[in-house]
PDB file of N, CA and C in Angstrom:
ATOM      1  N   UNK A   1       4.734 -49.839 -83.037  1.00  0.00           N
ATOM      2  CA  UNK A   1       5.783 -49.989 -82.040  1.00  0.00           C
ATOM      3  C   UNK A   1       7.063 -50.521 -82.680  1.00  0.00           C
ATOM      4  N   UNK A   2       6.981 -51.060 -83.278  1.00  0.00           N
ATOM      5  CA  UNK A   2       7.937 -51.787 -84.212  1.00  0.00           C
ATOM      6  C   UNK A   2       8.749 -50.805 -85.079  1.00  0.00           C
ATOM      7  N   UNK A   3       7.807 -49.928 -85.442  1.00  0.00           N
ATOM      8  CA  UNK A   3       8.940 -48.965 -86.466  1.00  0.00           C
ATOM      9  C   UNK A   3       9.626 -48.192 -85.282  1.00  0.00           C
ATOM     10  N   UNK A   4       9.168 -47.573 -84.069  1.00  0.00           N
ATOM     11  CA  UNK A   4       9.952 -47.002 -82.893  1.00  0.00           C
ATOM     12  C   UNK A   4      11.232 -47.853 -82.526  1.00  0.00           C
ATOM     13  N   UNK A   5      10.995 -49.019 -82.455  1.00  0.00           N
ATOM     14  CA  UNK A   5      12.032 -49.903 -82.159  1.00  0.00           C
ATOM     15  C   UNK A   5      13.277 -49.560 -82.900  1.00  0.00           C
ATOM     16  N   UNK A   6      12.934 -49.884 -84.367  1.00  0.00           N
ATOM     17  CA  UNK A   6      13.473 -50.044 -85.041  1.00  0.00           C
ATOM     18  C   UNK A   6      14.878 -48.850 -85.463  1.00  0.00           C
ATOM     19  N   UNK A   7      13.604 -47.467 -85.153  1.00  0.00           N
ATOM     20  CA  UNK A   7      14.223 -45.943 -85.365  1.00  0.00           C
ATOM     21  C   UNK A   7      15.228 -45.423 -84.453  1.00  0.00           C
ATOM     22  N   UNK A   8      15.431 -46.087 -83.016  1.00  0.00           N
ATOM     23  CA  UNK A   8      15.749 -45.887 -81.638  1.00  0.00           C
ATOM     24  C   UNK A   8      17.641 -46.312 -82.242  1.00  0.00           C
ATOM     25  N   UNK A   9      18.584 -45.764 -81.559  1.00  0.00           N
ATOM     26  CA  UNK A   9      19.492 -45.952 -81.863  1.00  0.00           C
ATOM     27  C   UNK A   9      20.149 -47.291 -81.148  1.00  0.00           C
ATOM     28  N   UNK A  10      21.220 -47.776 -81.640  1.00  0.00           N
ATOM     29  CA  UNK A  10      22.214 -48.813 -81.230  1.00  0.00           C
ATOM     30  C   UNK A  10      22.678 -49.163 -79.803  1.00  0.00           C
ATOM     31  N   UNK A  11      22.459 -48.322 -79.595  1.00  0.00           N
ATOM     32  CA  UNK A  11      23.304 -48.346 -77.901  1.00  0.00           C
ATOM     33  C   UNK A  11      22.140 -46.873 -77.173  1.00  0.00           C
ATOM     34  N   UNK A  12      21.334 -47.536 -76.158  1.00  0.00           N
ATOM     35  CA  UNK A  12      20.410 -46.671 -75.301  1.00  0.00           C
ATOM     36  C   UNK A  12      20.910 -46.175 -74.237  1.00  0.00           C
ATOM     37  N   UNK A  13      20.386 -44.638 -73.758  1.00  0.00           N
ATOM     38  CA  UNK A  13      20.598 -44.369 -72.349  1.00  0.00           C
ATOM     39  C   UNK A  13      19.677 -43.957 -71.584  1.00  0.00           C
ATOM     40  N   UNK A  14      20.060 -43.503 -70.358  1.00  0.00           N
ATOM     41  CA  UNK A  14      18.366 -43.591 -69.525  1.00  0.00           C
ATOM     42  C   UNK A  14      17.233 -42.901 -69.991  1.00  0.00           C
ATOM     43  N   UNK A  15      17.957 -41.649 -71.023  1.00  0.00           N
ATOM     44  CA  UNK A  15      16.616 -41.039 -70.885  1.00  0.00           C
ATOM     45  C   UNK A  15      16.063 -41.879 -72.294  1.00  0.00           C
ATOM     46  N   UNK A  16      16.252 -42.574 -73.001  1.00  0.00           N
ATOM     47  CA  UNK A  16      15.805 -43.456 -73.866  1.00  0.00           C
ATOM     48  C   UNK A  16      14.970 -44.490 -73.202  1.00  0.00           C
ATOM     49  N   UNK A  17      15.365 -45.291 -72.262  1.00  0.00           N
ATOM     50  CA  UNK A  17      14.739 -46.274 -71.396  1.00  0.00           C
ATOM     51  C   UNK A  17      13.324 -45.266 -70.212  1.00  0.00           C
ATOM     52  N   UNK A  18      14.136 -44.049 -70.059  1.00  0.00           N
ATOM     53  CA  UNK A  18      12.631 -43.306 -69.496  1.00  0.00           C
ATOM     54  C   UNK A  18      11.569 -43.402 -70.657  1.00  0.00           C
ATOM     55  N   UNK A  19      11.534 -42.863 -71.540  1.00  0.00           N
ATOM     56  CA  UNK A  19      10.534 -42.623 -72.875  1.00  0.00           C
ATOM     57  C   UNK A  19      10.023 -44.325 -73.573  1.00  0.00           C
ATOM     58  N   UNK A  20      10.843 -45.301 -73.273  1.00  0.00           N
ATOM     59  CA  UNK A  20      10.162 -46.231 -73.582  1.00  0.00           C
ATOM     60  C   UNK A  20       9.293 -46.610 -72.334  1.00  0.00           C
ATOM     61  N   UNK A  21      10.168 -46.750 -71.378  1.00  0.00           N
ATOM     62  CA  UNK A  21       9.164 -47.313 -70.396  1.00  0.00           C
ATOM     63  C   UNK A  21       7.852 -46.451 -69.586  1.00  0.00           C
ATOM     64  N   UNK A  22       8.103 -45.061 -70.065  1.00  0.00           N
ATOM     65  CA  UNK A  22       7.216 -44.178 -69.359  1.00  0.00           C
ATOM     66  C   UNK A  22       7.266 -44.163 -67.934  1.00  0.00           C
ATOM     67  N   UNK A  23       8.808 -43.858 -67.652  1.00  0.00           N
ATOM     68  CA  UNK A  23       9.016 -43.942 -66.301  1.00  0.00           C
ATOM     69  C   UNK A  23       9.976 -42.609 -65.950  1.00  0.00           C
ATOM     70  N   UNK A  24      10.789 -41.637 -64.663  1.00  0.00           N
ATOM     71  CA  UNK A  24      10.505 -40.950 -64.390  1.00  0.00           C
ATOM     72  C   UNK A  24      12.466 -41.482 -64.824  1.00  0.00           C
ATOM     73  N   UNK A  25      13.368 -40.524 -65.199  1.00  0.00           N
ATOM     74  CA  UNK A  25      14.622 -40.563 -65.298  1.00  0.00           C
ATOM     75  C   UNK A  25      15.531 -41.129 -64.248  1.00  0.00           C
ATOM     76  N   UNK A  26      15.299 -40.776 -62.750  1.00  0.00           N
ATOM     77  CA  UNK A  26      16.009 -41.058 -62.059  1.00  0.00           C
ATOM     78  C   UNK A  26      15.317 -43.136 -61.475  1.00  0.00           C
ATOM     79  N   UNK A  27      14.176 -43.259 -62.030  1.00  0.00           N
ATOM     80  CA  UNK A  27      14.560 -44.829 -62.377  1.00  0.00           C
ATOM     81  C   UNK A  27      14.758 -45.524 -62.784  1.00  0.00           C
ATOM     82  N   UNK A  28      15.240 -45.041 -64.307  1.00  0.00           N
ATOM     83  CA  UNK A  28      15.613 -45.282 -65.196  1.00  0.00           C
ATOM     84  C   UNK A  28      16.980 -45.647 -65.004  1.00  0.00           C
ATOM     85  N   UNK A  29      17.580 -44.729 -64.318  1.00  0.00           N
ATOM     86  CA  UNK A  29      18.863 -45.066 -63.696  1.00  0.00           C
ATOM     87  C   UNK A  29      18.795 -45.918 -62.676  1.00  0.00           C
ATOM     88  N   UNK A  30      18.281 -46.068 -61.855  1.00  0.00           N
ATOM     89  CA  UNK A  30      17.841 -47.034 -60.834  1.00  0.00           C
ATOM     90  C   UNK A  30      17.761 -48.396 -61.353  1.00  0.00           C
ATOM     91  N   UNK A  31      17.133 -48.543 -62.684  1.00  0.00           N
ATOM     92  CA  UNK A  31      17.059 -49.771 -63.270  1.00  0.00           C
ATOM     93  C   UNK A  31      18.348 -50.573 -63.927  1.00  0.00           C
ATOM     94  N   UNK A  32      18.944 -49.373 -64.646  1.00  0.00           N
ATOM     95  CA  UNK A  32      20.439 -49.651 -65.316  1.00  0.00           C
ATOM     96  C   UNK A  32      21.340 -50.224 -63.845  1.00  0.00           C
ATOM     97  N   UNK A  33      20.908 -49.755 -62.919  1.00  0.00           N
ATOM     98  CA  UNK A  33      21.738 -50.409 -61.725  1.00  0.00           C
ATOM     99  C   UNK A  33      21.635 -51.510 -61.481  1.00  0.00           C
ATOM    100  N   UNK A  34      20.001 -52.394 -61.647  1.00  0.00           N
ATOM    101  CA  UNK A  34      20.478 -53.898 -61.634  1.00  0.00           C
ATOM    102  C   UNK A  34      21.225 -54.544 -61.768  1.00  0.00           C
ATOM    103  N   UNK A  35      21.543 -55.664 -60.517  1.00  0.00           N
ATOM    104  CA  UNK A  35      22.764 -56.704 -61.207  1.00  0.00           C
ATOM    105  C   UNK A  35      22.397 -57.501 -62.663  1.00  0.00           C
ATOM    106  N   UNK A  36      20.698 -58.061 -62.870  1.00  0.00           N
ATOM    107  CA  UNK A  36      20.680 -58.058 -64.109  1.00  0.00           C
ATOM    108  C   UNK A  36      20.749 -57.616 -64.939  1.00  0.00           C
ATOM    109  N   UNK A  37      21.186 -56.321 -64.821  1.00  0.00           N
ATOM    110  CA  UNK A  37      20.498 -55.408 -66.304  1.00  0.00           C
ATOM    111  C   UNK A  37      22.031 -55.135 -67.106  1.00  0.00           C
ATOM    112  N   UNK A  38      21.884 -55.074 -68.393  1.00  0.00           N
ATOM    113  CA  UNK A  38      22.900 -55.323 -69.240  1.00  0.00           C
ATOM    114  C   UNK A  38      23.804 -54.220 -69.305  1.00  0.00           C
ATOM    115  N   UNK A  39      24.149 -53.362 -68.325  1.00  0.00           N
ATOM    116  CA  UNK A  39      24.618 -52.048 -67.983  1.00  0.00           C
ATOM    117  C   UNK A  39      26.725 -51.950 -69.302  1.00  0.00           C
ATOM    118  N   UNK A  40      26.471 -50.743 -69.898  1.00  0.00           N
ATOM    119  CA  UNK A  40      28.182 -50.367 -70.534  1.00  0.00           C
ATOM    120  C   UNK A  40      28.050 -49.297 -69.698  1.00  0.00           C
ATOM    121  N   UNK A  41      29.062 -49.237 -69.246  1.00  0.00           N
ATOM    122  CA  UNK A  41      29.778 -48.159 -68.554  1.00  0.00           C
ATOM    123  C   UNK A  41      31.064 -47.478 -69.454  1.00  0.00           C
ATOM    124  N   UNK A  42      30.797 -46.365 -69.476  1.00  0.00           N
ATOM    125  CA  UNK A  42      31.585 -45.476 -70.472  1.00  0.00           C
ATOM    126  C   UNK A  42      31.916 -44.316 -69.912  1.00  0.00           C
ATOM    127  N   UNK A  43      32.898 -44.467 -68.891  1.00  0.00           N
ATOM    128  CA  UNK A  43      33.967 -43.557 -68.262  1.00  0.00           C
ATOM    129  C   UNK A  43      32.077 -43.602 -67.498  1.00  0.00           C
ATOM    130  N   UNK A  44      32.017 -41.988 -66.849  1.00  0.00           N
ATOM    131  CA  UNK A  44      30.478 -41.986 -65.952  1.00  0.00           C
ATOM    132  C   UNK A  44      29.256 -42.256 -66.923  1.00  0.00           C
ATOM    133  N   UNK A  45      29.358 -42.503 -68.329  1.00  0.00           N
ATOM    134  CA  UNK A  45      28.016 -42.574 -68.649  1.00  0.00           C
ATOM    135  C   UNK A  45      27.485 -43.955 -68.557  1.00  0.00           C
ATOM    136  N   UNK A  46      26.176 -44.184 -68.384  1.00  0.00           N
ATOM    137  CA  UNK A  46      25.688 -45.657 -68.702  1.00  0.00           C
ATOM    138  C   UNK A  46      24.857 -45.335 -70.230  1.00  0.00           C
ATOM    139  N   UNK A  47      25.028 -46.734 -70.579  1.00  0.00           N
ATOM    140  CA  UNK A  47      24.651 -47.227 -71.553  1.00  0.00           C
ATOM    141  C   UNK A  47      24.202 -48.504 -71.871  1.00  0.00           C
ATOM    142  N   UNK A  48      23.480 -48.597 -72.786  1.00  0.00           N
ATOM    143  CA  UNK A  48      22.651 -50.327 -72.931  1.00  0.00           C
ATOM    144  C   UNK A  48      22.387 -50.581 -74.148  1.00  0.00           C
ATOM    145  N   UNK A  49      23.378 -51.839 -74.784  1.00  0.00           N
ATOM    146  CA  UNK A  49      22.788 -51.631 -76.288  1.00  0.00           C
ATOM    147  C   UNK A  49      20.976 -52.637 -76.490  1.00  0.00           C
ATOM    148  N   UNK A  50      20.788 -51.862 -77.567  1.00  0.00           N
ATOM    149  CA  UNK A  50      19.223 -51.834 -77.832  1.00  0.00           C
ATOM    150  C   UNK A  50      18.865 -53.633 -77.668  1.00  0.00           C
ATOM    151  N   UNK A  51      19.777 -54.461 -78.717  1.00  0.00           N
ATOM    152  CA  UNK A  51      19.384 -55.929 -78.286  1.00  0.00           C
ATOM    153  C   UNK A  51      19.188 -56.458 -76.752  1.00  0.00           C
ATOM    154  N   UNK A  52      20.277 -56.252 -76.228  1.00  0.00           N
ATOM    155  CA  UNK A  52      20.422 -56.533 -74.923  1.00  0.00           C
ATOM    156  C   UNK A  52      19.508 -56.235 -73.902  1.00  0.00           C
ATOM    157  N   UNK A  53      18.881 -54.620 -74.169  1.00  0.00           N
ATOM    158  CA  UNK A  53      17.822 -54.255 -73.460  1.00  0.00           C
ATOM    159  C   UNK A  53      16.313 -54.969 -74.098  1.00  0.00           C
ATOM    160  N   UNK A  54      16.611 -54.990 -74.815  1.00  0.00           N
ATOM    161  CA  UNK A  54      15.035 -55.927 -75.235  1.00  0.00           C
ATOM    162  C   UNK A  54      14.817 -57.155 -75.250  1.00  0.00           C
ATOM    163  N   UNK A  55      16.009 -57.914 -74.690  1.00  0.00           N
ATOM    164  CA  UNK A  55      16.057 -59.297 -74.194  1.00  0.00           C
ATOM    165  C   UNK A  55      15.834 -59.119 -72.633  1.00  0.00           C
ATOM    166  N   UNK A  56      16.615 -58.230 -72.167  1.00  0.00           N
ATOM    167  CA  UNK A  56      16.591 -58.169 -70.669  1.00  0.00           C
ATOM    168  C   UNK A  56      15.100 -58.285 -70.606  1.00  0.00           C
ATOM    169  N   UNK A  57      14.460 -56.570 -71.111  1.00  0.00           N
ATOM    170  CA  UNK A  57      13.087 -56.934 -70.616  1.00  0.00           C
ATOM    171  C   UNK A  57      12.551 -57.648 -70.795  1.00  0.00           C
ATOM    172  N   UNK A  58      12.103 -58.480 -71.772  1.00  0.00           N
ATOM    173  CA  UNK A  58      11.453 -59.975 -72.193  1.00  0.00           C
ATOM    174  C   UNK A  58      11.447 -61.115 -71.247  1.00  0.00           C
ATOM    175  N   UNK A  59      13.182 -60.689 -70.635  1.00  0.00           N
ATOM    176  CA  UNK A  59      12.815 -61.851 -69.289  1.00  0.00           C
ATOM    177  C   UNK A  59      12.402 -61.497 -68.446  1.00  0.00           C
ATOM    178  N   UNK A  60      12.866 -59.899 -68.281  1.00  0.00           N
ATOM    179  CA  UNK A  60      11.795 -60.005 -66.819  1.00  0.00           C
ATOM    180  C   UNK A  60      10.172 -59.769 -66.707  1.00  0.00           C
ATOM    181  N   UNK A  61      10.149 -59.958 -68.145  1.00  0.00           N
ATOM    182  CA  UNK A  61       8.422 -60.142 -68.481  1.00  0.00           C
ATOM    183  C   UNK A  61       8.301 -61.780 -67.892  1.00  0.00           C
ATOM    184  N   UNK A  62       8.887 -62.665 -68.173  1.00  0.00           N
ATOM    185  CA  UNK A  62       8.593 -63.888 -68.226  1.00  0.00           C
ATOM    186  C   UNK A  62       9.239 -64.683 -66.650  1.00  0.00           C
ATOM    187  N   UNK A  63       9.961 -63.376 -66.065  1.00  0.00           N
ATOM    188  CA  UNK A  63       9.852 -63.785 -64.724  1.00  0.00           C
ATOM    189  C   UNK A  63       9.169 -62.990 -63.677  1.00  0.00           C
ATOM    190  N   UNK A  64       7.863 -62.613 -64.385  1.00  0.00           N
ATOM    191  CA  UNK A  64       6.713 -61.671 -63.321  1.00  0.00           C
ATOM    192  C   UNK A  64       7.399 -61.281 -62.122  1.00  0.00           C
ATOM    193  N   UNK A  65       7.956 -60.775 -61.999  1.00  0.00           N
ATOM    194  CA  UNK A  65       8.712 -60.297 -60.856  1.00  0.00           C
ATOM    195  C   UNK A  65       8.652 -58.792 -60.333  1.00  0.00           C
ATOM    196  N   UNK A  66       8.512 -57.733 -59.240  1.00  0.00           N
ATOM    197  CA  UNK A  66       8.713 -56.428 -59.260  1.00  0.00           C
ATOM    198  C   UNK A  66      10.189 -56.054 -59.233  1.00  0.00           C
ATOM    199  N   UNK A  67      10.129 -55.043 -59.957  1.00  0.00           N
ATOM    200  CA  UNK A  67      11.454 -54.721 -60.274  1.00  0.00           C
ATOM    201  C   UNK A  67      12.132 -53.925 -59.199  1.00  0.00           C
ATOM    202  N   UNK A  68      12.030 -53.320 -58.497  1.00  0.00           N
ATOM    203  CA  UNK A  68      11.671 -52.050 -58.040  1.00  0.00           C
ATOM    204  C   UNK A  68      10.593 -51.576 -57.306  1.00  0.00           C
ATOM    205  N   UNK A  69      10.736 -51.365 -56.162  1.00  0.00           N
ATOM    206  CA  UNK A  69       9.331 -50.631 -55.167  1.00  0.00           C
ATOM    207  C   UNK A  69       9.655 -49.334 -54.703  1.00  0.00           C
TER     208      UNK A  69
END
């Protein structure tokens, strides 16, 4: 998992966050919509750089919480 990490580029977008999380594209976008979530906006695209998203999730590992229903 670690070398995936590692290989994944600088700055993520949904369909990057679909393939990690094994989740379906359009919640992927759904997720980038959080007020927590570390969202760049680039004219209409979203974007998330890779640190930021792997801190985000870490907390919301550590705040057991549902994200999303």
């Amino acid at each position: 998992m670690d070398n995936y990490i590692q290989d994944l580029p600088d700055i993520l977008s949904a369909q990057h966050i679909k393939k990690i999380l094994h989740i379906s594209e359009r919640r992927a976008y759904e997720i980038m919509e959080l007020k927590s979530f570390p969202l760049i906006r680039i004219g209409r695209s979203k974007r998330v750089s890779k640190d930021s998203f792997f801190s985000w999730l870490h907390e919301q590992e550590r705040k057991d919480e549902v994200l999303l229903n």
